[in-house]
N, C-alpha and C. Protein backbone atom coordinates (compact mmCIF):
# COMPACT_ATOMS: atom_id res chain seq x y z
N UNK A 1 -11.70 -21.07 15.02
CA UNK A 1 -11.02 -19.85 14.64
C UNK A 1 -9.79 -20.21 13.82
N UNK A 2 -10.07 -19.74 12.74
CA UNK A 2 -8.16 -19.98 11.50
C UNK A 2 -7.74 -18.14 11.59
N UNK A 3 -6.67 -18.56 11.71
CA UNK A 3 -5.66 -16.94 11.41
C UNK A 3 -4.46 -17.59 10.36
N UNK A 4 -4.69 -16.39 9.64
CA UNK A 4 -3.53 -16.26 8.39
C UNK A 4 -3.03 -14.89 8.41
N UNK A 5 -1.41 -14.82 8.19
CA UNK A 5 -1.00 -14.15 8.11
C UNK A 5 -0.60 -13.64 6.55
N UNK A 6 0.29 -12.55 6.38
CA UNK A 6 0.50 -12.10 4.73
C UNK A 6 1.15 -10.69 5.25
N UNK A 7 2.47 -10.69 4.87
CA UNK A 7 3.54 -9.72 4.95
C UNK A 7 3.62 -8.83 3.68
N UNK A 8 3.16 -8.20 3.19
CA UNK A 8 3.12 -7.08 2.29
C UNK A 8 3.05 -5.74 2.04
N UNK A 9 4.49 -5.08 1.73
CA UNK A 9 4.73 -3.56 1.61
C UNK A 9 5.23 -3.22 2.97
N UNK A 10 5.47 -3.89 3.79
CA UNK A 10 5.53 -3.79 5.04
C UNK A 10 4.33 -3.56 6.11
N UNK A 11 3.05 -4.05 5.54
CA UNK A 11 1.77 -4.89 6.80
C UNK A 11 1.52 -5.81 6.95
N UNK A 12 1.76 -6.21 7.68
CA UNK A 12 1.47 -7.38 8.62
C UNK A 12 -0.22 -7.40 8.35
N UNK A 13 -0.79 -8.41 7.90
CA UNK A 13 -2.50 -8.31 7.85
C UNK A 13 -2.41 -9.60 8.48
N UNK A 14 -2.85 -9.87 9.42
CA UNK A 14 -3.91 -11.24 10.23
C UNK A 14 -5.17 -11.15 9.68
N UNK A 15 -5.33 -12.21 9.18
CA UNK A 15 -7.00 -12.23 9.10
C UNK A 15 -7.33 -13.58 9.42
N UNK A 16 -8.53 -12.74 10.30
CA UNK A 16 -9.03 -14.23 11.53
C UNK A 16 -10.57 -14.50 11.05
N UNK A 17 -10.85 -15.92 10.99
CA UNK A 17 -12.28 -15.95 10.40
C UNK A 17 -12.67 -17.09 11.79
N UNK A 18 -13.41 -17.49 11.91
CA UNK A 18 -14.88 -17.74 12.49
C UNK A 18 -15.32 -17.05 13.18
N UNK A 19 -15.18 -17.96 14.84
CA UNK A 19 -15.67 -17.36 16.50
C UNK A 19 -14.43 -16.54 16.86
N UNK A 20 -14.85 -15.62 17.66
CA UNK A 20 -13.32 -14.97 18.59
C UNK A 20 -14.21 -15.17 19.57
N UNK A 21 -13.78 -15.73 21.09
CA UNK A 21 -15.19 -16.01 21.83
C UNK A 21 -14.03 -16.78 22.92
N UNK A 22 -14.31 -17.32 24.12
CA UNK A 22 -13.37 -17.37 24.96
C UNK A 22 -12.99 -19.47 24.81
N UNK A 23 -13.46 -19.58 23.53
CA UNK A 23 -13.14 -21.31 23.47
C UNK A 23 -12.17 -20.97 22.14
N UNK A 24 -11.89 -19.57 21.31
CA UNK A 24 -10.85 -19.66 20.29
C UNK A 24 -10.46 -19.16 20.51
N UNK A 25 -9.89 -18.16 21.71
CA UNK A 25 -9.32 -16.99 21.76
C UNK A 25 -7.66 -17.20 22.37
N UNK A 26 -7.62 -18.24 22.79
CA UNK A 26 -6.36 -18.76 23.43
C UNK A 26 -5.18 -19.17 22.09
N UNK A 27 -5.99 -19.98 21.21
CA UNK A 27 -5.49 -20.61 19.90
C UNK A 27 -5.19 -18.89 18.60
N UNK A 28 -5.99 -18.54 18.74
CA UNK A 28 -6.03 -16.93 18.34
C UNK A 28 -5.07 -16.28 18.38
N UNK A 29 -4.30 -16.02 19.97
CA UNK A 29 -3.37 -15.16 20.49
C UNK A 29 -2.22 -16.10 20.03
N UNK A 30 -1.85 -17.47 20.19
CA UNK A 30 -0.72 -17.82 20.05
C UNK A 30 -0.35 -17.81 18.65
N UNK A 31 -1.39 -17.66 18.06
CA UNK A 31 -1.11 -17.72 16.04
C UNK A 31 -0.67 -16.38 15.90
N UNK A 32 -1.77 -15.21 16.12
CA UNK A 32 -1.68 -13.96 15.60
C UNK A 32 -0.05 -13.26 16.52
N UNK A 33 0.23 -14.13 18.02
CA UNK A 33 1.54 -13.75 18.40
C UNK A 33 3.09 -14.11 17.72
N UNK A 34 2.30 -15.63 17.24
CA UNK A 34 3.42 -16.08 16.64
C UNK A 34 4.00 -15.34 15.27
N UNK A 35 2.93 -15.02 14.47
CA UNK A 35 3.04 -13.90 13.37
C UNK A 35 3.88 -12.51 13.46
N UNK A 36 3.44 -12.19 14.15
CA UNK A 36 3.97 -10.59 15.06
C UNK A 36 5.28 -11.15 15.05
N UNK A 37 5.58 -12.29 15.84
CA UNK A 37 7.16 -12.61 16.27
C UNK A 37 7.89 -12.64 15.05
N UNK A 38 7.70 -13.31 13.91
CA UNK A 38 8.63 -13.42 12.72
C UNK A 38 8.14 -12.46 11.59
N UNK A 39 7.47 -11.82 12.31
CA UNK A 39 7.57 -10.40 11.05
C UNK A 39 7.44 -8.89 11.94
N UNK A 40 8.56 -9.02 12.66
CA UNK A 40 8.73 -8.06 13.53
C UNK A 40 9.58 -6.84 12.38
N UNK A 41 9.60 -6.55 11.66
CA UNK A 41 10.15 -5.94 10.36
C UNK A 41 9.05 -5.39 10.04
N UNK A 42 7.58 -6.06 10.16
CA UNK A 42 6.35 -5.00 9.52
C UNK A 42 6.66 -3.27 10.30
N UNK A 43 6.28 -2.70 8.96
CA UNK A 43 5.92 -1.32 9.56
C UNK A 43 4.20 -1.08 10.08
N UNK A 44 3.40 -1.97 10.16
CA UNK A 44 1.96 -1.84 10.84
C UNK A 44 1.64 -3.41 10.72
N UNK A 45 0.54 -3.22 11.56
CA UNK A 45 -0.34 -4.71 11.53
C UNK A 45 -1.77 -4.29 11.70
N UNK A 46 -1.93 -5.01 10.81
CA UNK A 46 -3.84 -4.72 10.32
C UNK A 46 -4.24 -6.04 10.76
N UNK A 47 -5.36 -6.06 11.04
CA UNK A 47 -6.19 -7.07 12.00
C UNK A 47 -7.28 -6.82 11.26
N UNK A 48 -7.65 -7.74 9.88
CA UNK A 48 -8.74 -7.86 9.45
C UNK A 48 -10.07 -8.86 9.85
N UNK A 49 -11.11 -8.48 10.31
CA UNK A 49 -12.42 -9.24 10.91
C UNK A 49 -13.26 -9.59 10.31
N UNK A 50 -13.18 -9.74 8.66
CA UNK A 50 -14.04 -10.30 7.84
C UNK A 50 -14.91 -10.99 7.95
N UNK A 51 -13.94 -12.23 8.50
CA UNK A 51 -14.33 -13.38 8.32
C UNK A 51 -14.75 -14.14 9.35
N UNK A 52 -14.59 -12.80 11.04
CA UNK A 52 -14.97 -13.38 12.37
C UNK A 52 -16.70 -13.21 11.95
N UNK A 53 -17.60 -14.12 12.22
CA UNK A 53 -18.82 -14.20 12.52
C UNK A 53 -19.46 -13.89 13.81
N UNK A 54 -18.59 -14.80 14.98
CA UNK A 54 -18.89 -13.22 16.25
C UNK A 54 -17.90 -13.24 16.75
N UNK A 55 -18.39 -12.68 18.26
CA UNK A 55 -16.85 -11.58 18.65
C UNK A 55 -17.86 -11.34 19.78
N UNK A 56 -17.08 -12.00 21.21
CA UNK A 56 -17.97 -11.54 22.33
C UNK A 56 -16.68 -10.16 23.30
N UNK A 57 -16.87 -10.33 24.37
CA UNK A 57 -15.81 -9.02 25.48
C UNK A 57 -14.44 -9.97 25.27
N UNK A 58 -14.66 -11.05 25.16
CA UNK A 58 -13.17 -11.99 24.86
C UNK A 58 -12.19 -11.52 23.58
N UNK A 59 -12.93 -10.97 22.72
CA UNK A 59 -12.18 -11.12 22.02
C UNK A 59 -11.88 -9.30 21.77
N UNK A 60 -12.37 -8.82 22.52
CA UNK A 60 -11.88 -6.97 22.75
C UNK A 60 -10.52 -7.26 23.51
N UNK A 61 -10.46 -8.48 24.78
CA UNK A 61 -9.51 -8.82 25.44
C UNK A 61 -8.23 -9.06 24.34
N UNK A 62 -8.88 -9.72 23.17
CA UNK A 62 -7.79 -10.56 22.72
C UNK A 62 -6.97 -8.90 21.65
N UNK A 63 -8.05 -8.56 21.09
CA UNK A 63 -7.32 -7.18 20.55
C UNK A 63 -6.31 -6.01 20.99
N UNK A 64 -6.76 -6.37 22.75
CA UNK A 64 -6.00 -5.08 23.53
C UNK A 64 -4.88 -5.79 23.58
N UNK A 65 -4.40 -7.35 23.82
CA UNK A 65 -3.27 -7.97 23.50
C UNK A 65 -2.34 -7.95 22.89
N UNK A 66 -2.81 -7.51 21.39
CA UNK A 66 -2.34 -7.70 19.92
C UNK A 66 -1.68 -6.27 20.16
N UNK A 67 -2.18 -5.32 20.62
CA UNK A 67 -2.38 -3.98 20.77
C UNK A 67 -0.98 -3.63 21.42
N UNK A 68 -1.35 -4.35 22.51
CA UNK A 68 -0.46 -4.12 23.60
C UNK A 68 1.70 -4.97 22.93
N UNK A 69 1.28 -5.73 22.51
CA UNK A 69 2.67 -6.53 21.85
C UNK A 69 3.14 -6.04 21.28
N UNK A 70 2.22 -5.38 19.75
CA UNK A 70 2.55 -4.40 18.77
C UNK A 70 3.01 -3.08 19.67
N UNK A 71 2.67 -2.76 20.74
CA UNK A 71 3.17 -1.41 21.51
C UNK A 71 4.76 -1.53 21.76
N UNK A 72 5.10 -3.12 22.77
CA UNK A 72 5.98 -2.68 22.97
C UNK A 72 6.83 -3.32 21.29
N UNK A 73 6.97 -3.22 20.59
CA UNK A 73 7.66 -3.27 19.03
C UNK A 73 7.46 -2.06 18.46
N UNK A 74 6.91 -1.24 18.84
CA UNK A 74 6.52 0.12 18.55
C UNK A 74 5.94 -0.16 16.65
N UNK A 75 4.91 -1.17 16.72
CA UNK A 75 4.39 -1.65 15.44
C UNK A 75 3.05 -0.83 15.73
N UNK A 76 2.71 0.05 14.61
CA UNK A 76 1.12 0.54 15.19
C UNK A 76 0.03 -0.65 14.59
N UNK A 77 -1.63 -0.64 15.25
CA UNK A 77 -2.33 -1.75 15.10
C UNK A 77 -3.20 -1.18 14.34
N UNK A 78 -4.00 -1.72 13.06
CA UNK A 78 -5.09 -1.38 12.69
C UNK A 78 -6.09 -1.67 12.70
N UNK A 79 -7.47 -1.67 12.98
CA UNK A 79 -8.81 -2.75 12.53
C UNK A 79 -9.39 -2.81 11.32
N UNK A 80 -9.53 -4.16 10.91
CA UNK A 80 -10.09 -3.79 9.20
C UNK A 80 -11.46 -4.30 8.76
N UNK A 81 -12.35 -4.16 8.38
CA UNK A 81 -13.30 -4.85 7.83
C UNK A 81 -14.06 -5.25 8.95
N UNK A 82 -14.72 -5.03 10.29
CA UNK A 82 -15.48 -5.65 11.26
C UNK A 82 -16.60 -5.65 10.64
N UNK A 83 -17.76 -6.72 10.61
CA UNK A 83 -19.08 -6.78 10.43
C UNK A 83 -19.77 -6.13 11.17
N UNK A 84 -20.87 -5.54 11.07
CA UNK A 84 -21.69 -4.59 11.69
C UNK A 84 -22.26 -4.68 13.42
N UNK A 85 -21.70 -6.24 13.71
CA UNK A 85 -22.74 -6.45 14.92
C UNK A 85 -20.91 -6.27 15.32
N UNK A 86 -19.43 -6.88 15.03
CA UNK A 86 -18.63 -6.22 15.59
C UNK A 86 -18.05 -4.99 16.05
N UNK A 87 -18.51 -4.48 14.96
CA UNK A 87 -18.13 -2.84 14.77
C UNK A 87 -19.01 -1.93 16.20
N UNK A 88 -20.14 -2.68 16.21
CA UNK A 88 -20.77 -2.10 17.26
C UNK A 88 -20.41 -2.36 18.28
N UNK A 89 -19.88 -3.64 18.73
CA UNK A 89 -19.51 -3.73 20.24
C UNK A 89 -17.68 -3.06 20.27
N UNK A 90 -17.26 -3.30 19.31
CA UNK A 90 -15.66 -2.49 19.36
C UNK A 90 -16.13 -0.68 19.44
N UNK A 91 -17.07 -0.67 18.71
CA UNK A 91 -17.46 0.95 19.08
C UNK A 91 -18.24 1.55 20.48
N UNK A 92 -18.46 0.37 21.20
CA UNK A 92 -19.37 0.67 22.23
C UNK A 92 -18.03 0.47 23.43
N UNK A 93 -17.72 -0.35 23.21
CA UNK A 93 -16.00 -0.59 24.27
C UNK A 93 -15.02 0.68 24.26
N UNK A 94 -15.01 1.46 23.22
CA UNK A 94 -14.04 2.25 23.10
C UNK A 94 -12.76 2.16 22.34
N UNK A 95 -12.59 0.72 21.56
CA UNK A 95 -11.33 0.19 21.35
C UNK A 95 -10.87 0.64 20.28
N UNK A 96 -11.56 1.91 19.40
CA UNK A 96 -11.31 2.33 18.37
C UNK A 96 -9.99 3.65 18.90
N UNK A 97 -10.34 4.01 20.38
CA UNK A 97 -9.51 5.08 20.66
C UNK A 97 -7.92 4.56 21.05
N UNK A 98 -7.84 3.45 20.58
CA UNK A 98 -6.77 2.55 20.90
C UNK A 98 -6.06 1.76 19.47
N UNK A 99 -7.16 1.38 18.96
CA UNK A 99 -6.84 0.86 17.64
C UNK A 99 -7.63 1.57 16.54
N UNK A 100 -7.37 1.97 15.90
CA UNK A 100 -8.30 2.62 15.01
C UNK A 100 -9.02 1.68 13.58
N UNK A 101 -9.66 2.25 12.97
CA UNK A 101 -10.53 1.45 12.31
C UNK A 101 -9.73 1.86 10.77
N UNK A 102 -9.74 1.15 9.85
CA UNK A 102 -9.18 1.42 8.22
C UNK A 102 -10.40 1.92 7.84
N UNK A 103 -10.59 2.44 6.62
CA UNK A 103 -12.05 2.89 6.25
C UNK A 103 -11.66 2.12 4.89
């Protein structure tokens, strides 16, 4: 799992590419936290999934995280770009009523 960050206009975009899965998801949270921490100035953070290939219940865990950090910073969270087999399990979890999806 690589995460990159990119501060622009005031969003915060993470974009995470390989596995999100419970052997990258530890390395995941401390990148995409560490980001959050020095760009606590974003007015949103978008969480783009391009580039994740899968994405098991670990990594819904790892979103409600992101979710939850950005809450208390009162930063709202976005989801961007999930591939079709993600989109389905983030739509079957519910996590859209929490994070919403970019179109």
């Amino acid at each position: 799992m690589e995460v990159h960050g990119l501060l622009r206009n005031g969003t915060l975009r993470l974009y995470l590419s390989g596995e999100l899965d419970e052997c990258s998801a530890a390395k995941a949270r401390r990148e995409c936290d560490n980001l959050i921490d020095v760009n606590v100035q974003a007015d949103r953070i978008v969480i783009n999934l391009e580039g994740v290939r899968f994405m098991d219940s670990t990594g819904i865990g790892f979103l409600i995280g992101r979710y939850k950090k950005a809450r208390r910073l009162n930063i709202p969270v976005l989801i961007e770009k999930p591939d079709f087999a993600a989109d389905k399990i983030l739509n079957i979890s519910g996590i859209y009523s929490l994070i919403p999806k970019t179109e």
